[in-house]
C-alpha atoms as a PDB file:
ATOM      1  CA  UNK A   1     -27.208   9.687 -52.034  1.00  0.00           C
ATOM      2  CA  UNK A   2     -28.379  12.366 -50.423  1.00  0.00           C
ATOM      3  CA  UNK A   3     -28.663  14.147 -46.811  1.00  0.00           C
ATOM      4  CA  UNK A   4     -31.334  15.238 -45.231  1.00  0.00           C
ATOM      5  CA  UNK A   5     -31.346  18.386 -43.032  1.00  0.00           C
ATOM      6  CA  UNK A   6     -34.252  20.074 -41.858  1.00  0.00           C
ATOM      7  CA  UNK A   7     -34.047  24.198 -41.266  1.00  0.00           C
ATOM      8  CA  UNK A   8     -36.801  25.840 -39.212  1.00  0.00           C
ATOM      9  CA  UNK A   9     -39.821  24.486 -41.232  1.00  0.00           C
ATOM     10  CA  UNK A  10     -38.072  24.144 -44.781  1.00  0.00           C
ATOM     11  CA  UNK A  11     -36.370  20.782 -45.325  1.00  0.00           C
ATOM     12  CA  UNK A  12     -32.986  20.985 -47.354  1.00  0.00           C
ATOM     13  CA  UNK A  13     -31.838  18.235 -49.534  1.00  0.00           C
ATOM     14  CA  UNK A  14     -27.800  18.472 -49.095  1.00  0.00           C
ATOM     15  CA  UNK A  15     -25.736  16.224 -51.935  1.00  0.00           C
ATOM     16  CA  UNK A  16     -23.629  13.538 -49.484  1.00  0.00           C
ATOM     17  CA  UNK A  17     -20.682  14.425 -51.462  1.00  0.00           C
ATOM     18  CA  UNK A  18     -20.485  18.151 -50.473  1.00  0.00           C
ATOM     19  CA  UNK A  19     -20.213  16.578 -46.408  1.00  0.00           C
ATOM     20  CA  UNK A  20     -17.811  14.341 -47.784  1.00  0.00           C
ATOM     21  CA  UNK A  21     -15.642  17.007 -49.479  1.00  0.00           C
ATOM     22  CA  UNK A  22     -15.529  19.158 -46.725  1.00  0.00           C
ATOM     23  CA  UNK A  23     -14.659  16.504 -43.972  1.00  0.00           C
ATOM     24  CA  UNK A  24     -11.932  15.215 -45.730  1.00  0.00           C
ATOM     25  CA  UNK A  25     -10.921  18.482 -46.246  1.00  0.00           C
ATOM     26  CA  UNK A  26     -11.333  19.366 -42.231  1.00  0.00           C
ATOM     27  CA  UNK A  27      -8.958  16.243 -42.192  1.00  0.00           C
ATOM     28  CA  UNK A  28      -6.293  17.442 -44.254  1.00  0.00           C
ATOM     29  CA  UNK A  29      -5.951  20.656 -42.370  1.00  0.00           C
ATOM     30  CA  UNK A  30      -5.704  18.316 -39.127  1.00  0.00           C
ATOM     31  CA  UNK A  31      -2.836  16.523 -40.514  1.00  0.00           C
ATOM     32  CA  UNK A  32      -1.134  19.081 -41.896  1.00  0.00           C
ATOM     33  CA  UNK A  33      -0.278  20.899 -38.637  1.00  0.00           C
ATOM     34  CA  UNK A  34       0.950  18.040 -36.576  1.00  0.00           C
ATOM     35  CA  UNK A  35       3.124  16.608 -39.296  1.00  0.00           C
ATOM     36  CA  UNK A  36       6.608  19.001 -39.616  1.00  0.00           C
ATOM     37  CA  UNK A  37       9.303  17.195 -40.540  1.00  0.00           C
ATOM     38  CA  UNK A  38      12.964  18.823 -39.833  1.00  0.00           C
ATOM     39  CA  UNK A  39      15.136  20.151 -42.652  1.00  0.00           C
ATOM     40  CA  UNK A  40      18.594  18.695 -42.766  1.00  0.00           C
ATOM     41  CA  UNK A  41      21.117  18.864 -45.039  1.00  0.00           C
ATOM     42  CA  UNK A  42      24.294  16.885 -46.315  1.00  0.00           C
ATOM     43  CA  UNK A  43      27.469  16.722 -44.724  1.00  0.00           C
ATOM     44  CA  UNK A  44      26.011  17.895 -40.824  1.00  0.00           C
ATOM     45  CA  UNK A  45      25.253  15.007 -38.091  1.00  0.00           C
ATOM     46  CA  UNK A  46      22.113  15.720 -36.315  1.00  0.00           C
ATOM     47  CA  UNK A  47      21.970  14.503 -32.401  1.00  0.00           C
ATOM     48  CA  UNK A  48      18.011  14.240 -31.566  1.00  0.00           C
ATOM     49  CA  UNK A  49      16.008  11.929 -29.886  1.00  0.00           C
ATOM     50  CA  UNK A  50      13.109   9.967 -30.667  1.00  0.00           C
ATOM     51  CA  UNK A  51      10.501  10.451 -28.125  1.00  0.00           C
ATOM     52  CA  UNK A  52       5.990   9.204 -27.704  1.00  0.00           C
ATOM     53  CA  UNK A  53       5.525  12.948 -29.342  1.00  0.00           C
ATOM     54  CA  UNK A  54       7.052  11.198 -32.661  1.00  0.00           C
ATOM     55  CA  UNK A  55       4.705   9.961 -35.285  1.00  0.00           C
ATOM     56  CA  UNK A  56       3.419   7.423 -33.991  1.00  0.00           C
ATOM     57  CA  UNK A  57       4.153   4.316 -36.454  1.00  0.00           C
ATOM     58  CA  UNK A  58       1.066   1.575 -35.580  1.00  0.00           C
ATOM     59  CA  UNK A  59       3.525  -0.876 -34.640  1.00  0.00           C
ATOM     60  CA  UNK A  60       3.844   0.592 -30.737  1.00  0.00           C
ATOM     61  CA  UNK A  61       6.922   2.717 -31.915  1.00  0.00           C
ATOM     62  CA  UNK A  62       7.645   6.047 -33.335  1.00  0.00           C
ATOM     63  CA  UNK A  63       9.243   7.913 -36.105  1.00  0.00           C
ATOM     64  CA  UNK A  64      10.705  11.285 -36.931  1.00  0.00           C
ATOM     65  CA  UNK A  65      11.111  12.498 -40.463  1.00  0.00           C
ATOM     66  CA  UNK A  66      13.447  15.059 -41.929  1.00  0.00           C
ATOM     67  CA  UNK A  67      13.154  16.764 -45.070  1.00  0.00           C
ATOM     68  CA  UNK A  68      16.034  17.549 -47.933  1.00  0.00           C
ATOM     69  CA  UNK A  69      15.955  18.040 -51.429  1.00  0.00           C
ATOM     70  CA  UNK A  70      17.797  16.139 -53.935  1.00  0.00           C
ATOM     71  CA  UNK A  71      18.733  16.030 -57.742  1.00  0.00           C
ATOM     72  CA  UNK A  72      18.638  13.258 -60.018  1.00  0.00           C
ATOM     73  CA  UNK A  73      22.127  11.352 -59.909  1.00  0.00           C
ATOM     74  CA  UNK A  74      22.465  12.486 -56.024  1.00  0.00           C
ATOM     75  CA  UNK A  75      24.810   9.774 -54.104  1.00  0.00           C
ATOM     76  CA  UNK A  76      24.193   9.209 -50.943  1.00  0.00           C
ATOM     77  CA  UNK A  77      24.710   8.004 -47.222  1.00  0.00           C
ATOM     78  CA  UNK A  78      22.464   8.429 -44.513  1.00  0.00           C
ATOM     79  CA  UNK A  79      24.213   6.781 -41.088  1.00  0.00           C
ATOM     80  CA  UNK A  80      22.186   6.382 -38.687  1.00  0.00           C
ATOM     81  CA  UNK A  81      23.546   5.501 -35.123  1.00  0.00           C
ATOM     82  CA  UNK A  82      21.737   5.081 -31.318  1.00  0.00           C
ATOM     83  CA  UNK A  83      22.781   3.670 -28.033  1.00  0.00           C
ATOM     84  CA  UNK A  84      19.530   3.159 -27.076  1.00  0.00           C
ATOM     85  CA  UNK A  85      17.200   1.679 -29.669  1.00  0.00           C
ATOM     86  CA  UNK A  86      17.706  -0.734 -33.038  1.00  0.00           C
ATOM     87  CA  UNK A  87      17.165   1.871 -35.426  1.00  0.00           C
ATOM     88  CA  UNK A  88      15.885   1.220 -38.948  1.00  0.00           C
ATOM     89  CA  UNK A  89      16.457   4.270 -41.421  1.00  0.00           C
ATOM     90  CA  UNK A  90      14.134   4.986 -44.051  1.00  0.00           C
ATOM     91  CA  UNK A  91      14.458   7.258 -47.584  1.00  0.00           C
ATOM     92  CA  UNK A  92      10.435   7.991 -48.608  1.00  0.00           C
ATOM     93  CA  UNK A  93       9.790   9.692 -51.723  1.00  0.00           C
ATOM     94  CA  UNK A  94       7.282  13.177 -51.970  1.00  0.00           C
ATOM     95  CA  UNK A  95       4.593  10.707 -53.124  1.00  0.00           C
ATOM     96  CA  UNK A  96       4.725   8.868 -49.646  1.00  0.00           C
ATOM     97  CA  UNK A  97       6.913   5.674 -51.640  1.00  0.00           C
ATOM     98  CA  UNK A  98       9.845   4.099 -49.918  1.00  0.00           C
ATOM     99  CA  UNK A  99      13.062   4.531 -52.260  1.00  0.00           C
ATOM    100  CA  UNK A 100      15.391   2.807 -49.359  1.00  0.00           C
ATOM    101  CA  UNK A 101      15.088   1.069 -46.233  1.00  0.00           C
ATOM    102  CA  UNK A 102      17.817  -0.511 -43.450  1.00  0.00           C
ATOM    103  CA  UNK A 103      17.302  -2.302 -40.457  1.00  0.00           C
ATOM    104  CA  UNK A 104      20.868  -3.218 -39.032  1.00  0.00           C
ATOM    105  CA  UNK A 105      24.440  -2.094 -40.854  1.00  0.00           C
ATOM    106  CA  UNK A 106      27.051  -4.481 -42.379  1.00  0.00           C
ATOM    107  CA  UNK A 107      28.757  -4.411 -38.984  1.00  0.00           C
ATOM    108  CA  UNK A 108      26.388  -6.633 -37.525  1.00  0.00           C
ATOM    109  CA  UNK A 109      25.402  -3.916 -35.338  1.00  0.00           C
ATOM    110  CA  UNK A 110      21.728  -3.157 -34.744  1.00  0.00           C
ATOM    111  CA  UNK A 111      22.721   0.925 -36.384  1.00  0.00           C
ATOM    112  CA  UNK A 112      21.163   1.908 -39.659  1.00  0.00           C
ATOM    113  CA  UNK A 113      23.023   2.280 -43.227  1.00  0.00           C
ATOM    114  CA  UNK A 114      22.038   2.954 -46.380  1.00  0.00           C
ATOM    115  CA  UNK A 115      23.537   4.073 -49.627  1.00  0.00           C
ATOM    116  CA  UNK A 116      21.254   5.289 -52.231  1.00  0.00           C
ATOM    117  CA  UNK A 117      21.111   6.696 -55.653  1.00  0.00           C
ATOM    118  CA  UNK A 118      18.347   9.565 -56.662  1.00  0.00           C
ATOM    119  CA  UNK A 119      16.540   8.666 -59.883  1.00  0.00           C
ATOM    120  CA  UNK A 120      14.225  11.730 -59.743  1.00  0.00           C
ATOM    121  CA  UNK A 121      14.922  15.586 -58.708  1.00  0.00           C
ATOM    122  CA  UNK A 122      12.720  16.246 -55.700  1.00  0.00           C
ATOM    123  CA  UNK A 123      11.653  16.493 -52.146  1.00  0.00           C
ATOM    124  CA  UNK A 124      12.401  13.368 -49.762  1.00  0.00           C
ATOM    125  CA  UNK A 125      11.765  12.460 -46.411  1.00  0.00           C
ATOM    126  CA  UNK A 126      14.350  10.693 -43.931  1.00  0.00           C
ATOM    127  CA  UNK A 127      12.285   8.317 -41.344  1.00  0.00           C
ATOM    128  CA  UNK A 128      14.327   7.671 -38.057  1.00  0.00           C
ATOM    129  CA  UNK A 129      12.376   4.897 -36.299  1.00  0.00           C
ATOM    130  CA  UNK A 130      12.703   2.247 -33.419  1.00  0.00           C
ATOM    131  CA  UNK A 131      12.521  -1.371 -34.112  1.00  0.00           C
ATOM    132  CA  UNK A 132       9.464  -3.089 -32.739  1.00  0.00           C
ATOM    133  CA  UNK A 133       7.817  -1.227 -30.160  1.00  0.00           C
ATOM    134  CA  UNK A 134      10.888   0.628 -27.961  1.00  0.00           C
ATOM    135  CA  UNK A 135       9.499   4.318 -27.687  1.00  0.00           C
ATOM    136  CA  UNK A 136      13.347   5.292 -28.916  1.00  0.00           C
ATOM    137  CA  UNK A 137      15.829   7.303 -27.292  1.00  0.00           C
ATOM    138  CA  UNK A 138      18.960   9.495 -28.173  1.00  0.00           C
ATOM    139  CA  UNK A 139      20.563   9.455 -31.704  1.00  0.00           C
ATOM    140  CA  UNK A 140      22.770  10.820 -33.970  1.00  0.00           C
ATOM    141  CA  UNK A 141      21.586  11.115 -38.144  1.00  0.00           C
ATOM    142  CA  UNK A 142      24.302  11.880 -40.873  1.00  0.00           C
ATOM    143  CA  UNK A 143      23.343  12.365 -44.514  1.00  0.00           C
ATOM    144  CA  UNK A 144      26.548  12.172 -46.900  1.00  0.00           C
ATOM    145  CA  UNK A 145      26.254  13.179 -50.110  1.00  0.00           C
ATOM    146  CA  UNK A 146      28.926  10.958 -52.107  1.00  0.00           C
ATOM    147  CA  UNK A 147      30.946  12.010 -55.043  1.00  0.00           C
ATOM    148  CA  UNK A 148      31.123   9.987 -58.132  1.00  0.00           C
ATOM    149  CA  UNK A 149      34.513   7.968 -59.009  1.00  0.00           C
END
């Protein structure tokens, strides 16, 4: 398909897929600078707060990511604790995949925990999000990294 663009007097025949390219490629460059996820590492508790300038998620809520990087055989915990919203804690792989997800912990609490085990050496994301639509509040993240028995 083409496009049709007229210059002055000359008409020029532009190929759709050159537009195409370079609007998704306009796009991209849009994305990339509102998306910055925070580096965090093992073993440190992070106190944030989950605020409307978060991701937003498409379900009313919103999210905030952090970024680590982890080996194959990696242990982990990732505890994820708020006061003011049920928090669901997410592990998302560099291809945008979700390795692990919790909603509420085994203490029947509406606080996130999950234990995971890294197949694959790479980047990963952390998603700290509300339940439902609450906008969020204050909370605290923890990533543990455990050792083996």
């Amino acid at each position: 398909m083409n496009y049709w663009l007229t210059v002055g007097l000359r008409l020029v025949v532009v190929p759709l897929t050159c537009v195409t390219v370079e609007l998704n490629a306009l796009a991209v460059n849009a994305q990339t600078a509102f998306y910055k996820p925070v580096p965090i590492t093992s073993g440190k508790a992070i106190t944030d707060k989950l605020t409307d300038k978060d991701l937003p998620t498409g379900q009313g809520g919103f999210a905030r990511d952090y970024v680590l990087q982890l080996k194959e055989g990696d242990q982990l915990s990732i505890d994820l604790t708020s006061e003011n919203f049920d928090s669901i804690v997410a592990l998302i792989g560099s291809d945008g995949s979700t390795v692990a997800e919790n909603d509420d912990g085994p203490d029947g609490s509406t606080n996130s925990l999950l234990f995971t085990r890294i197949t694959k050496t790479g980047t990963y994301f952390i998603r700290v999000r509300a339940f439902g639509e609450l906008a969020g509040g204050n909370f605290k993240l923890k990533v543990t990294q455990l050792k083996p028995l």
